[in-house]
C-alpha atoms as a PDB file:
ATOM      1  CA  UNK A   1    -105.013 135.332  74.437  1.00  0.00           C
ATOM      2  CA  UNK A   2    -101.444 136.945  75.819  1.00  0.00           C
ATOM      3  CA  UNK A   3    -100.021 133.684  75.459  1.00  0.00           C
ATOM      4  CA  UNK A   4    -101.096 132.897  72.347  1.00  0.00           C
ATOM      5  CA  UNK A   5    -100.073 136.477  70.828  1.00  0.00           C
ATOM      6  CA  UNK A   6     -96.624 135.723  72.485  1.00  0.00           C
ATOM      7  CA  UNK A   7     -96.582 132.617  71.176  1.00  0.00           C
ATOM      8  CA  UNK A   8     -97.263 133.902  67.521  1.00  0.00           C
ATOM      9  CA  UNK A   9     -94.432 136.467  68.270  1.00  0.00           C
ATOM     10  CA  UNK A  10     -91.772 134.449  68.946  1.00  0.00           C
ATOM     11  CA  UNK A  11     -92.550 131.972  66.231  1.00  0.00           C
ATOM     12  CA  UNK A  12     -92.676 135.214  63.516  1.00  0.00           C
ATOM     13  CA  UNK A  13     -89.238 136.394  65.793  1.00  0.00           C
ATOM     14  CA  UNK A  14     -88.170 132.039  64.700  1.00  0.00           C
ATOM     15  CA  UNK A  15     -89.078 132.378  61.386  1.00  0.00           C
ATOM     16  CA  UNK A  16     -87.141 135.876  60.818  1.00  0.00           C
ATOM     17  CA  UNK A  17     -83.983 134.914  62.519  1.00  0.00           C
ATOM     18  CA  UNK A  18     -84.318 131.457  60.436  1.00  0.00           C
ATOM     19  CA  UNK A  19     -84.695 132.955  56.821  1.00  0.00           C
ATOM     20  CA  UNK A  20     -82.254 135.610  57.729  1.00  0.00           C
ATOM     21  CA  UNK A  21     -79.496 132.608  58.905  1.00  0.00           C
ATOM     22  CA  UNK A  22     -80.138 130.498  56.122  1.00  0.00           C
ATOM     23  CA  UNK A  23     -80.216 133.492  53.512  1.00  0.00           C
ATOM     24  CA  UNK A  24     -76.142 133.934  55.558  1.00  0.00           C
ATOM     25  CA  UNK A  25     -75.278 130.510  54.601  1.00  0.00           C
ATOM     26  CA  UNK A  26     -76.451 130.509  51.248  1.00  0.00           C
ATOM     27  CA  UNK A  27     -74.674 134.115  50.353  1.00  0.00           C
ATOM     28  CA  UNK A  28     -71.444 132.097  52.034  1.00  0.00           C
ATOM     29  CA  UNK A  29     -71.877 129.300  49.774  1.00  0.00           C
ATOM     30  CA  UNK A  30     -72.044 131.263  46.691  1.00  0.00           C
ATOM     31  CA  UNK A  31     -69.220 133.172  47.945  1.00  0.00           C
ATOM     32  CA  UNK A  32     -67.460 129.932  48.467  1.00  0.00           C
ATOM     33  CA  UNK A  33     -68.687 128.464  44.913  1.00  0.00           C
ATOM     34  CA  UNK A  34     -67.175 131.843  43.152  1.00  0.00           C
ATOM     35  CA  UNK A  35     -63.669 131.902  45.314  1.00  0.00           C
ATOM     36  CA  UNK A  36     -63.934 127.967  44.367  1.00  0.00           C
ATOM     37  CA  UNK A  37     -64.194 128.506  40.214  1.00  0.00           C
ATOM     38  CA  UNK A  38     -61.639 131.902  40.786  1.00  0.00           C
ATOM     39  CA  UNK A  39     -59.193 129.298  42.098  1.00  0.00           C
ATOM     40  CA  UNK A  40     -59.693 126.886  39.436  1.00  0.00           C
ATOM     41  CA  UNK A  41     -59.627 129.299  36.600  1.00  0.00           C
ATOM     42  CA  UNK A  42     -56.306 130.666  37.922  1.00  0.00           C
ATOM     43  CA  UNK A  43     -54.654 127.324  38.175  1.00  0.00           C
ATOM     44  CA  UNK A  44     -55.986 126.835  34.220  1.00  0.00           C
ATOM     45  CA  UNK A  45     -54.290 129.690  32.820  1.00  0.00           C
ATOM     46  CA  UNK A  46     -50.999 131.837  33.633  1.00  0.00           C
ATOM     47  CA  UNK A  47     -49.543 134.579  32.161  1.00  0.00           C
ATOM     48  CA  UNK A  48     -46.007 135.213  30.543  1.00  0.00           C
ATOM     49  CA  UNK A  49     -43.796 137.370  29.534  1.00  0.00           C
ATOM     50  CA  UNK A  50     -40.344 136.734  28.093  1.00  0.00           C
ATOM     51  CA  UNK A  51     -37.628 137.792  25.226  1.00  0.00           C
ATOM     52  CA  UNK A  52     -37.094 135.545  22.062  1.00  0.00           C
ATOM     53  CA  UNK A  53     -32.956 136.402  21.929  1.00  0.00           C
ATOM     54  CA  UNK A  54     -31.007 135.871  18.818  1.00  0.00           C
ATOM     55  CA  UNK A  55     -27.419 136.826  19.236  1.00  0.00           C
ATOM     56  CA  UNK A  56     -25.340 136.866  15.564  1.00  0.00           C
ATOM     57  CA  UNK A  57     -21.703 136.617  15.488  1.00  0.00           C
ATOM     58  CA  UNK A  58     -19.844 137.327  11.852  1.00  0.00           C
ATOM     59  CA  UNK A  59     -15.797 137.296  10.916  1.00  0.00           C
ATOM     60  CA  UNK A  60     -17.092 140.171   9.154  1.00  0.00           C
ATOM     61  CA  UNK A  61     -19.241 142.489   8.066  1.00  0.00           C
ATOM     62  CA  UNK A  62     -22.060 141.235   5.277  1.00  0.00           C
ATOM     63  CA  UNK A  63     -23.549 143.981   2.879  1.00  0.00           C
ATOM     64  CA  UNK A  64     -26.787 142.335   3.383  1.00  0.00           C
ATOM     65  CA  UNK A  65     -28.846 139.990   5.531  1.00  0.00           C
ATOM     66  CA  UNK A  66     -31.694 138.814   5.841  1.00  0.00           C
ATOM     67  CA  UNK A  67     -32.935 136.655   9.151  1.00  0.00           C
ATOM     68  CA  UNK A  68     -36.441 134.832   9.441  1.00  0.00           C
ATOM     69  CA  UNK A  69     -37.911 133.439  12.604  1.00  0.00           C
ATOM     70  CA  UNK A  70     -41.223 132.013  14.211  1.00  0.00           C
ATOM     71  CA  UNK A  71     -43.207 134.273  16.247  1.00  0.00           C
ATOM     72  CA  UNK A  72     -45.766 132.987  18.827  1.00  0.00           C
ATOM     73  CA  UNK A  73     -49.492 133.089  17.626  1.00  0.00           C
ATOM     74  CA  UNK A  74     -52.809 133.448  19.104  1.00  0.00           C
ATOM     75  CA  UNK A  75     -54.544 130.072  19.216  1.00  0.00           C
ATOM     76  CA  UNK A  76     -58.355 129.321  20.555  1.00  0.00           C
ATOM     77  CA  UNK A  77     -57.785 127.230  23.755  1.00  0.00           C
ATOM     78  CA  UNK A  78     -54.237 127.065  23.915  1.00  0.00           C
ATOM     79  CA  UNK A  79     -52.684 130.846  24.042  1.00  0.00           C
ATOM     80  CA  UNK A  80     -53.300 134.343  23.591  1.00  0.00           C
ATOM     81  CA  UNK A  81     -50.607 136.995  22.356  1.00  0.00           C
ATOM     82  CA  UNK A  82     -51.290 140.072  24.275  1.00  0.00           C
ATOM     83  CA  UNK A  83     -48.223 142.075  22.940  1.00  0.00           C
ATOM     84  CA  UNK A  84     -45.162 141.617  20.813  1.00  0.00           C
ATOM     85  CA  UNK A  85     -42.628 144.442  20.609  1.00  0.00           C
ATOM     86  CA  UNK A  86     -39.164 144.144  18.590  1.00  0.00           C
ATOM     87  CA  UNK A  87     -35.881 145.783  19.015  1.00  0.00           C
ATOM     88  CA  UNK A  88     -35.309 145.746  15.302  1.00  0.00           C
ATOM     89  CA  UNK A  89     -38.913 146.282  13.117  1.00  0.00           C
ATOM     90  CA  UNK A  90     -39.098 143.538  11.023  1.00  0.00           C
ATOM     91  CA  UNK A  91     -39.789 144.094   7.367  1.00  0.00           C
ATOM     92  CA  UNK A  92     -43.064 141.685   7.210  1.00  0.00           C
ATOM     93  CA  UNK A  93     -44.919 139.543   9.535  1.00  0.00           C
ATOM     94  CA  UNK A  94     -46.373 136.670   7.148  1.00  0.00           C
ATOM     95  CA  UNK A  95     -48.250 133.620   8.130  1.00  0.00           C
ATOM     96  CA  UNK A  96     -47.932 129.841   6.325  1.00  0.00           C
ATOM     97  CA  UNK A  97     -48.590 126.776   6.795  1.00  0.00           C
ATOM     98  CA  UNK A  98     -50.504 127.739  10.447  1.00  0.00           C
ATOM     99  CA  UNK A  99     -47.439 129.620  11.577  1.00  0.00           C
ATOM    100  CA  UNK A 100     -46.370 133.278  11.981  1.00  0.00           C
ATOM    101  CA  UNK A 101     -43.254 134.860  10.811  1.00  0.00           C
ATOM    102  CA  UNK A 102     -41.043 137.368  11.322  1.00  0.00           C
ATOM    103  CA  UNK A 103     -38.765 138.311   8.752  1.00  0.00           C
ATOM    104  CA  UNK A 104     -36.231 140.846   9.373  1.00  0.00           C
ATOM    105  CA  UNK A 105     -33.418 142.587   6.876  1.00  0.00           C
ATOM    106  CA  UNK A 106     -30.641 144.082   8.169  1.00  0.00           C
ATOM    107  CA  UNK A 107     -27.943 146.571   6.115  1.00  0.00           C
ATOM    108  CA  UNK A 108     -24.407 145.878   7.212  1.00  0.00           C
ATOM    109  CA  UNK A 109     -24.815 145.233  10.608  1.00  0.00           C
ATOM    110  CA  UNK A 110     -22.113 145.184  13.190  1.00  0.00           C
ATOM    111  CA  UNK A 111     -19.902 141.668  13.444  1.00  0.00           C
ATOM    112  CA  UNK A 112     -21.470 141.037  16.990  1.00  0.00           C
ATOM    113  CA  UNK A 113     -25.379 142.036  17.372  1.00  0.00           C
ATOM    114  CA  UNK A 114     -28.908 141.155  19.456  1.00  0.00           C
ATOM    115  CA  UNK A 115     -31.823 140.754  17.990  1.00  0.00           C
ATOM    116  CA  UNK A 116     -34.964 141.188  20.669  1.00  0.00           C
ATOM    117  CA  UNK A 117     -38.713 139.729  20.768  1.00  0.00           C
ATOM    118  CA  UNK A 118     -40.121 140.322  23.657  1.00  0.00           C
ATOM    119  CA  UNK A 119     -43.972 138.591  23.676  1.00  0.00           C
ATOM    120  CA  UNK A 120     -46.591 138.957  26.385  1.00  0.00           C
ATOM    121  CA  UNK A 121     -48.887 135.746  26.805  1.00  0.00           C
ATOM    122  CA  UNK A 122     -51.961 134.196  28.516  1.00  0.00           C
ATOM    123  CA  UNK A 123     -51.361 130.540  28.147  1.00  0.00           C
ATOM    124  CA  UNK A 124     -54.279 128.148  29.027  1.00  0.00           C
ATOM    125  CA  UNK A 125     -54.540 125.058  30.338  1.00  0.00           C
ATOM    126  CA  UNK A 126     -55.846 122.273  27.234  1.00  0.00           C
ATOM    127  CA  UNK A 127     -55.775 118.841  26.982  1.00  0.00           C
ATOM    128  CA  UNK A 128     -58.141 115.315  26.713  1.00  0.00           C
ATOM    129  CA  UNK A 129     -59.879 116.057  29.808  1.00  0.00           C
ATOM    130  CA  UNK A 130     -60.987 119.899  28.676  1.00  0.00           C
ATOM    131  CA  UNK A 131     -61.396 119.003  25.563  1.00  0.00           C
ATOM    132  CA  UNK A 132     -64.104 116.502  26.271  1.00  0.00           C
ATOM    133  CA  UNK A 133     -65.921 119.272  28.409  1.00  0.00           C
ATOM    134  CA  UNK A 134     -64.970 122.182  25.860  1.00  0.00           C
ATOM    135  CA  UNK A 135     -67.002 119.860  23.201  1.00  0.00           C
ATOM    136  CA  UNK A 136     -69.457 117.760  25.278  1.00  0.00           C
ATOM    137  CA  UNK A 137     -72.292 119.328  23.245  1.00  0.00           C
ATOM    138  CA  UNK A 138     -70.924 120.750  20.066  1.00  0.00           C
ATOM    139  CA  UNK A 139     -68.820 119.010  17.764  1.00  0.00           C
ATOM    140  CA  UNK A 140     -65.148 120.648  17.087  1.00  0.00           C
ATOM    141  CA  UNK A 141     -64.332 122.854  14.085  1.00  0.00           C
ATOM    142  CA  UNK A 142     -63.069 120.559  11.144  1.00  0.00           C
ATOM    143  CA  UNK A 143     -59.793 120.667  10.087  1.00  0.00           C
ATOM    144  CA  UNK A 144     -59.209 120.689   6.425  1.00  0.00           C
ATOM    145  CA  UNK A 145     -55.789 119.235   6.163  1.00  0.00           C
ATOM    146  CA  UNK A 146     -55.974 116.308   8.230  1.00  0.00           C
ATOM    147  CA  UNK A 147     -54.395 114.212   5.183  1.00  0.00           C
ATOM    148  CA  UNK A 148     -50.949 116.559   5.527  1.00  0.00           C
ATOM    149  CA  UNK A 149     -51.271 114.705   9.361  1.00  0.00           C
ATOM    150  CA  UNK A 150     -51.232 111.053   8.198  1.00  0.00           C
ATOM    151  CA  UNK A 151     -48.076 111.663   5.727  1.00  0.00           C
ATOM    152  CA  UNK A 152     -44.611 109.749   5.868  1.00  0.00           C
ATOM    153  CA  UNK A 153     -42.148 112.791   6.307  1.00  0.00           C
ATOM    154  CA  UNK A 154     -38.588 112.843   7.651  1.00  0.00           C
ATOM    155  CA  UNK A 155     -38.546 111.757  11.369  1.00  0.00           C
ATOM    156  CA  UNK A 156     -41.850 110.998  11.349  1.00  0.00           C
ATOM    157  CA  UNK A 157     -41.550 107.627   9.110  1.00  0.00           C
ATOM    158  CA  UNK A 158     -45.133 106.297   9.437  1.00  0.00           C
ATOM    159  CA  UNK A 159     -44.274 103.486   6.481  1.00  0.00           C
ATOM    160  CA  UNK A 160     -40.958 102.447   7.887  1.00  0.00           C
ATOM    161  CA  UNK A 161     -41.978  98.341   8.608  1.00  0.00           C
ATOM    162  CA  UNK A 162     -40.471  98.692  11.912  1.00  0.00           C
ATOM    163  CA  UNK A 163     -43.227 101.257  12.547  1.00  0.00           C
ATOM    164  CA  UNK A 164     -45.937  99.482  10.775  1.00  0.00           C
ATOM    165  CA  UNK A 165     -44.982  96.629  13.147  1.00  0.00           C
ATOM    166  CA  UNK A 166     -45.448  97.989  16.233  1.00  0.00           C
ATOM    167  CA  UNK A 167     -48.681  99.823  14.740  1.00  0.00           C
ATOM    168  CA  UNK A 168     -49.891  96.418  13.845  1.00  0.00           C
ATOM    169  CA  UNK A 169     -49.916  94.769  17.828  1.00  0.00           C
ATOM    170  CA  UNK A 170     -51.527  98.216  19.183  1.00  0.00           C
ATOM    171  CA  UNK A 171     -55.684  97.460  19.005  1.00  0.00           C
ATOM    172  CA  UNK A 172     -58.417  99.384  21.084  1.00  0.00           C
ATOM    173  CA  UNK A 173     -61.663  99.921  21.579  1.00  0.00           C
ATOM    174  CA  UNK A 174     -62.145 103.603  20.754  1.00  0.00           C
ATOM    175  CA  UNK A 175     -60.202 105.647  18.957  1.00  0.00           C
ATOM    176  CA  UNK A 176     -58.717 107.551  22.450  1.00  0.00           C
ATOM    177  CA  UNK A 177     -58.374 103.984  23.623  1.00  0.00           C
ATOM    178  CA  UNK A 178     -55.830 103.249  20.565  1.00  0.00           C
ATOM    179  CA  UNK A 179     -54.267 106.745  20.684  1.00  0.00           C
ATOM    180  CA  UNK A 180     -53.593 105.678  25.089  1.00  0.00           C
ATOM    181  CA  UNK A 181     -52.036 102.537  23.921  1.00  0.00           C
ATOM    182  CA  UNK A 182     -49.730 103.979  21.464  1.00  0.00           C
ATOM    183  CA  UNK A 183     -49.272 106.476  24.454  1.00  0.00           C
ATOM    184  CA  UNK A 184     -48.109 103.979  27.177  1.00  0.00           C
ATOM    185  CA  UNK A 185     -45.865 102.318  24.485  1.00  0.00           C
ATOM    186  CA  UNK A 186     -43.662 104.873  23.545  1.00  0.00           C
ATOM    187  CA  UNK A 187     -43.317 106.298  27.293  1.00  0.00           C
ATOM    188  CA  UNK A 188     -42.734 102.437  28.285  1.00  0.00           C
ATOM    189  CA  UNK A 189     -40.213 101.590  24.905  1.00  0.00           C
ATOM    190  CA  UNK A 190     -38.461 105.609  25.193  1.00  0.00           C
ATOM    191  CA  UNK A 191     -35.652 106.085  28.173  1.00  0.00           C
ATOM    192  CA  UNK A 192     -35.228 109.808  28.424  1.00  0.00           C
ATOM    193  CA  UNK A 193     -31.598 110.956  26.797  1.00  0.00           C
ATOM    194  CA  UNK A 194     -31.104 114.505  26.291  1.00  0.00           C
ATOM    195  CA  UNK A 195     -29.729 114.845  22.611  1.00  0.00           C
ATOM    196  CA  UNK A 196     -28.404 117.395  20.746  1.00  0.00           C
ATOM    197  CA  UNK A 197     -28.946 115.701  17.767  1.00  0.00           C
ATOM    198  CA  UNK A 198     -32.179 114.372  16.108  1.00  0.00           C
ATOM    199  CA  UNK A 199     -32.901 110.888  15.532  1.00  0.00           C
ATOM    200  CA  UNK A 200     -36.354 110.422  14.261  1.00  0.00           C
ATOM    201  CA  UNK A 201     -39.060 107.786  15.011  1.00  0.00           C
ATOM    202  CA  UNK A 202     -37.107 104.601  13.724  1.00  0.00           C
ATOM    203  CA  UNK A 203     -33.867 104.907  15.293  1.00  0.00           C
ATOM    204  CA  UNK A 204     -34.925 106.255  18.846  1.00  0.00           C
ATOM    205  CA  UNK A 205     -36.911 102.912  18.671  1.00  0.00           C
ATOM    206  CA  UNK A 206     -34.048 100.664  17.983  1.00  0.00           C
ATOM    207  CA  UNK A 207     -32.048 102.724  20.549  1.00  0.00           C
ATOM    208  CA  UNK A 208     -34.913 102.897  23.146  1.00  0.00           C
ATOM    209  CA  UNK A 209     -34.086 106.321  24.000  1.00  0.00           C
ATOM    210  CA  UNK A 210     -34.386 109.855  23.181  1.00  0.00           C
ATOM    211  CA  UNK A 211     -35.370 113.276  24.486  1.00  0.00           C
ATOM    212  CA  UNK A 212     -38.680 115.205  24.269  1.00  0.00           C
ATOM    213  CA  UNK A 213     -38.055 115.260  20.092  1.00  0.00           C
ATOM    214  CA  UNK A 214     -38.255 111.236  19.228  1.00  0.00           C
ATOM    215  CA  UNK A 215     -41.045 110.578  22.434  1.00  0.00           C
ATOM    216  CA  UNK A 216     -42.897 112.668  19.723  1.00  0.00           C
ATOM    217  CA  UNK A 217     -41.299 112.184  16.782  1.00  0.00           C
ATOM    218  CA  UNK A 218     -42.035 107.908  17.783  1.00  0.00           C
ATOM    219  CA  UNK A 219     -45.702 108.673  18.909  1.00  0.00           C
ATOM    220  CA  UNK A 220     -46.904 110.911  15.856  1.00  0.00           C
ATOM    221  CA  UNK A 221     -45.510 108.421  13.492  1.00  0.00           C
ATOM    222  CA  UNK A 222     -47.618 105.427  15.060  1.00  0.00           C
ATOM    223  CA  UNK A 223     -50.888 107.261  15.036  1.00  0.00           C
ATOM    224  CA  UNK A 224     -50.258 107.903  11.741  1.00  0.00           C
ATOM    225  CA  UNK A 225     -49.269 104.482  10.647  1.00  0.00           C
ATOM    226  CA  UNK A 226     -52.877 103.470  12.727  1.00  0.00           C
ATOM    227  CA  UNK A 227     -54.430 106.202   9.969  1.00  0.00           C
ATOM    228  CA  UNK A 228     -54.927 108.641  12.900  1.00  0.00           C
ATOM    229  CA  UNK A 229     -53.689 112.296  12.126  1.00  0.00           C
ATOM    230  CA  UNK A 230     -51.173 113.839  14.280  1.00  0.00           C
ATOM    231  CA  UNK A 231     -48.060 116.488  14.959  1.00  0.00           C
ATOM    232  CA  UNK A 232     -45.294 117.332  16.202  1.00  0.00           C
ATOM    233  CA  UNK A 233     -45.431 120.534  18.376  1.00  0.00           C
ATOM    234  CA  UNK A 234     -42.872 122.386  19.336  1.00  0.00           C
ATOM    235  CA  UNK A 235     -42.099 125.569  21.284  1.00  0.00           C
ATOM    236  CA  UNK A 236     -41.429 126.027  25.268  1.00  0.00           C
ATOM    237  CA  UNK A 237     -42.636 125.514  28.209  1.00  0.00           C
ATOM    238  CA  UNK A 238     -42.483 127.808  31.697  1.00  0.00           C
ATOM    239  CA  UNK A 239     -41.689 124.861  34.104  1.00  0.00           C
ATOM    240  CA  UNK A 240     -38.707 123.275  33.064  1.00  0.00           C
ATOM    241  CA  UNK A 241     -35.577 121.026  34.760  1.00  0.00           C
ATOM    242  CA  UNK A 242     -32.787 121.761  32.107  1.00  0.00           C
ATOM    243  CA  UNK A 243     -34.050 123.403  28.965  1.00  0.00           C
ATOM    244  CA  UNK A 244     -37.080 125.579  28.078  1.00  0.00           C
ATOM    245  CA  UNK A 245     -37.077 124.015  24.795  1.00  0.00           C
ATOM    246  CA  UNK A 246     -40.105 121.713  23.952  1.00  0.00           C
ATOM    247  CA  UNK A 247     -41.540 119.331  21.883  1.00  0.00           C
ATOM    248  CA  UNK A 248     -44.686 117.359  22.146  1.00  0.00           C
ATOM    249  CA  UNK A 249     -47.800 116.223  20.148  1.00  0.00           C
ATOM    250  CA  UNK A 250     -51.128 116.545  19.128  1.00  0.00           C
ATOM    251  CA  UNK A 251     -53.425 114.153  17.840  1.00  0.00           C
ATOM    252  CA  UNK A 252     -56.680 115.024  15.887  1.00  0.00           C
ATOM    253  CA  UNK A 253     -59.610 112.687  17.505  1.00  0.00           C
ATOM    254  CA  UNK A 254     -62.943 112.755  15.526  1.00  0.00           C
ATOM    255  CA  UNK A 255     -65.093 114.172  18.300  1.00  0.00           C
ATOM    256  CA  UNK A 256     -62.535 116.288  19.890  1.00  0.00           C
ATOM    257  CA  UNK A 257     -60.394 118.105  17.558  1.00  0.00           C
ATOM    258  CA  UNK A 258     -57.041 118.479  18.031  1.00  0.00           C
ATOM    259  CA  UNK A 259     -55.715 117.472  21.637  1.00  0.00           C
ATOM    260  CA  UNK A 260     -52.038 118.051  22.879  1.00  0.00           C
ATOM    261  CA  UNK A 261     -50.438 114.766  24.890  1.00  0.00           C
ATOM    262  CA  UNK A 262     -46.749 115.476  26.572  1.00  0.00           C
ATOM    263  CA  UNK A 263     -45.255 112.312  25.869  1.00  0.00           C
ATOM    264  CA  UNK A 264     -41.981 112.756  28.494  1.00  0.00           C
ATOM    265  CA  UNK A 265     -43.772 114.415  30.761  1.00  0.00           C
ATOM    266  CA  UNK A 266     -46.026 111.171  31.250  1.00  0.00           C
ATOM    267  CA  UNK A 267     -43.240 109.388  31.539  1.00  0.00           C
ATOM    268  CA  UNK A 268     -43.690 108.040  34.831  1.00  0.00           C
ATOM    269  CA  UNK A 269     -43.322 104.296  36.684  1.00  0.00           C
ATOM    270  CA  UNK A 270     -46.266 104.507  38.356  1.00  0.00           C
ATOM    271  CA  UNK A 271     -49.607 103.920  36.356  1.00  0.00           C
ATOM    272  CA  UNK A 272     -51.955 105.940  38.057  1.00  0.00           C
ATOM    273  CA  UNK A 273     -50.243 108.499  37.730  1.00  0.00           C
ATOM    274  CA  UNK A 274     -49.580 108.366  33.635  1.00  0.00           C
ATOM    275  CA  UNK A 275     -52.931 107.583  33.462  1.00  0.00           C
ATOM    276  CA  UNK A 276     -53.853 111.320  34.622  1.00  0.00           C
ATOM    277  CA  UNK A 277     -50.381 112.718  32.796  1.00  0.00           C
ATOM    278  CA  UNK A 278     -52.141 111.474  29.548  1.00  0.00           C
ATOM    279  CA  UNK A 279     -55.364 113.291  30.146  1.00  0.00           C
ATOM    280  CA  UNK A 280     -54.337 116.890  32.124  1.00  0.00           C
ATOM    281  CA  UNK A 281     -51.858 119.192  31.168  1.00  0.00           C
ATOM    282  CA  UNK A 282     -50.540 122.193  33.019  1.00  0.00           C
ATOM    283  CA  UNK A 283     -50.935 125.842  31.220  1.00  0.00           C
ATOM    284  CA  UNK A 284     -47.414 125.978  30.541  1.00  0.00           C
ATOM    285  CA  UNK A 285     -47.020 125.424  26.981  1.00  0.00           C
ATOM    286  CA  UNK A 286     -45.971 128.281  24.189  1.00  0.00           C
ATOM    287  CA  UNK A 287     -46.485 127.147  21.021  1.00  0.00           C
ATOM    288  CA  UNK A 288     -44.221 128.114  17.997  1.00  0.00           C
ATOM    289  CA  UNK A 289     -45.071 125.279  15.621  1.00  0.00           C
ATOM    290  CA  UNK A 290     -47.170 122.527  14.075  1.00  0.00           C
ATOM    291  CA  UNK A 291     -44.515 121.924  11.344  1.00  0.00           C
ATOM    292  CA  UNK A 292     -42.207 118.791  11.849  1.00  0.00           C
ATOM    293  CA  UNK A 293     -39.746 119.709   8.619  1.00  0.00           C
ATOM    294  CA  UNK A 294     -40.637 123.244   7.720  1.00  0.00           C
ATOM    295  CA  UNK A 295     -38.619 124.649   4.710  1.00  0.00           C
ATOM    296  CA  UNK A 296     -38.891 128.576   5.426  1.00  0.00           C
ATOM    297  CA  UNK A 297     -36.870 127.803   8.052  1.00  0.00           C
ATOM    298  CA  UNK A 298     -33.652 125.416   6.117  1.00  0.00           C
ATOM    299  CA  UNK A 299     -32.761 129.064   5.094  1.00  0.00           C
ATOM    300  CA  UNK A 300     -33.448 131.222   7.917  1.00  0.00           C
ATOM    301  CA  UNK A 301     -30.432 133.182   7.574  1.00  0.00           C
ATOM    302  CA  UNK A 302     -29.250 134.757   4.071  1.00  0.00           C
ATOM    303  CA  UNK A 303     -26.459 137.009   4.204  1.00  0.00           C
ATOM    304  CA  UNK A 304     -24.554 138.959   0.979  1.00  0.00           C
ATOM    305  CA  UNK A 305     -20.941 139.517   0.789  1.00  0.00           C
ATOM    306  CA  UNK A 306     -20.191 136.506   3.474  1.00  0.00           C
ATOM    307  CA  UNK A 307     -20.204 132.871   3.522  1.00  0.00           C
ATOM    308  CA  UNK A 308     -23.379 131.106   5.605  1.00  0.00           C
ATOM    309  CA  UNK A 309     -20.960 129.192   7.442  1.00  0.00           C
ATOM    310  CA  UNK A 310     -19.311 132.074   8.669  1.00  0.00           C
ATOM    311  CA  UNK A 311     -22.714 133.067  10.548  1.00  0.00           C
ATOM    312  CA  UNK A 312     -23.090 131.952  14.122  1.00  0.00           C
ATOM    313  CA  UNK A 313     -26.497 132.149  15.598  1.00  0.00           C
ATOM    314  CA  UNK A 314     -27.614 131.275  19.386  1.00  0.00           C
ATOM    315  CA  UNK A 315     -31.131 131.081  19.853  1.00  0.00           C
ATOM    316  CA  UNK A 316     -32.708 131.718  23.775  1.00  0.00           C
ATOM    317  CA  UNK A 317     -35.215 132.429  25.732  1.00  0.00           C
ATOM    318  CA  UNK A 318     -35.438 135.140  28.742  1.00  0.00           C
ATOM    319  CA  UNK A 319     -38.316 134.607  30.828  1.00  0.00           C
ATOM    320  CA  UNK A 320     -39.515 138.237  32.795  1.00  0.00           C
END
């Protein structure tokens, strides 16, 4: 009878030790899950802070002038404006076209002067690959002016026959499958130039080269001329070789919304890794705007009592 109660005893004393170890390994695992998904959330966002500079030089001094500029917006999946503060107060903040504007007026301001934005951000990490989880089970919001995405416009000459040409040989099975083609022709066709001019979809692909503006300006108008809607983007990015300036694309697929593609940054030799360039992005994109030729901005500086011409503006950005 000793035996067996000591037997009973140690195999309670088995049990205990048992439930308590495995009830250890499981608390570790969750621990390890959570430090797991704290990692990957912080690797899928960042935040930013940073001054939009505009310095103005005159030969002297206007009555009168008014200056208008894009500001940064909030936008679901892609960004989120935590602050902006100005060192002037502009005289409205106005929104068109799915941008945001500041417009500013200044009374006879000195011959040399800086004009301050300085923007806090949360930028998030979106492309193909969360977009297909973001909208595995729910279909995307519609967007009602897809048809101002399939347009002919300057740079972006989706009925040029060159274009149409090229649009023509480019076939898939699915509409991502067309939109990867189009994709791996423009980053195979484009050698990266820097430019400080712009030369639009038709001539960077009779010169085979161009900078961040014509891998775009070439892709958008393709999609397009294949009837599928898409936009030039452009704004900055935080990880940059020589300029902070930025412009890449989005393209508007039926059961995914609108999804960004980096044209030159997926411009690599080796396919393997383009493959993964076309569907991941890093969270280091601010956008500005979804406007290829935007008119607000052909006049973004009016001035009374001066000559435009006599107006010098440099444009920057400071990152904190």
């Amino acid at each position: 009878m000793k035996h067996r109660n000591l037997f009973l005893t140690l195999l309670l004393s088995s049990l205990i030790l048992l439930t308590a170890m495995n009830a250890r390994t499981t608390a570790r695992r969750k621990s390890r899950d959570i430090s797991d998904q704290q990692r990957i959330r912080a690797a899928n966002k960042d935040k930013v802070e940073f001054d939009l500079r505009y310095d103005f030089s005159m030969q002297a001094i206007p009555s009168k002038m008014n200056f208008v500029t894009l500001i940064p917006r909030t936008i679901a999946h892609r960004q989120e404006i935590l602050d902006i503060k100005y060192s002037t107060r502009p005289r409205r903040i106005f929104t068109k076209n799915a941008n945001t504007y500041a417009e500013f007026a200044f009374s006879r301001p000195r011959t040399q002067f800086t004009l301050r934005i300085n923007v806090k951000a949360e930028l998030y990490r979106y492309d193909l690959f969360t977009a297909k989880k973001q909208y595995k089970e729910q279909p995307p919001p519609k967007d009602p002016n897809l048809s101002n995405f399939i347009q002919h416009e300057h740079c972006i000459q989706k009925n040029h026959a060159s274009i149409h040409e090229i649009a023509e040989t480019i076939r898939g099975q699915t509409e991502i499958d067309i939109v990867k083609n189009i994709y791996d022709f423009v980053t195979d066709r484009l050698r990266y130039v820097p430019r400080t001019d712009e030369l639009g979809a038709v001539k960077a692909l009779a010169a085979k080269q161009g900078d961040c503006v014509e891998y775009a300006d070439l892709f958008v108008a393709i999609c397009r001329a294949k009837n599928i809607p898409a936009r030039v983007i452009k704004g900055y990015v935080t990880k940059f070789d020589d300029s902070p300036e930025h412009a890449w694309a989005e393209v508007y697929l039926t059961e995914l919304g609108w999804v960004p593609f980096d044209l030159t940054y997926g411009d690599v030799k080796q396919k393997s890794t383009k493959n993964k360039r076309f569907q991941k992005l890093k969270p280091i994109y601010i956008y500005l705007t979804s406007t290829r030729n935007d008119p607000i901005l052909d006049e973004a500086v009016v001035v009374q009592g001066l000559w435009v011409g006599e107006v010098k503006l440099r444009d920057s950005i400071v990152f904190k």
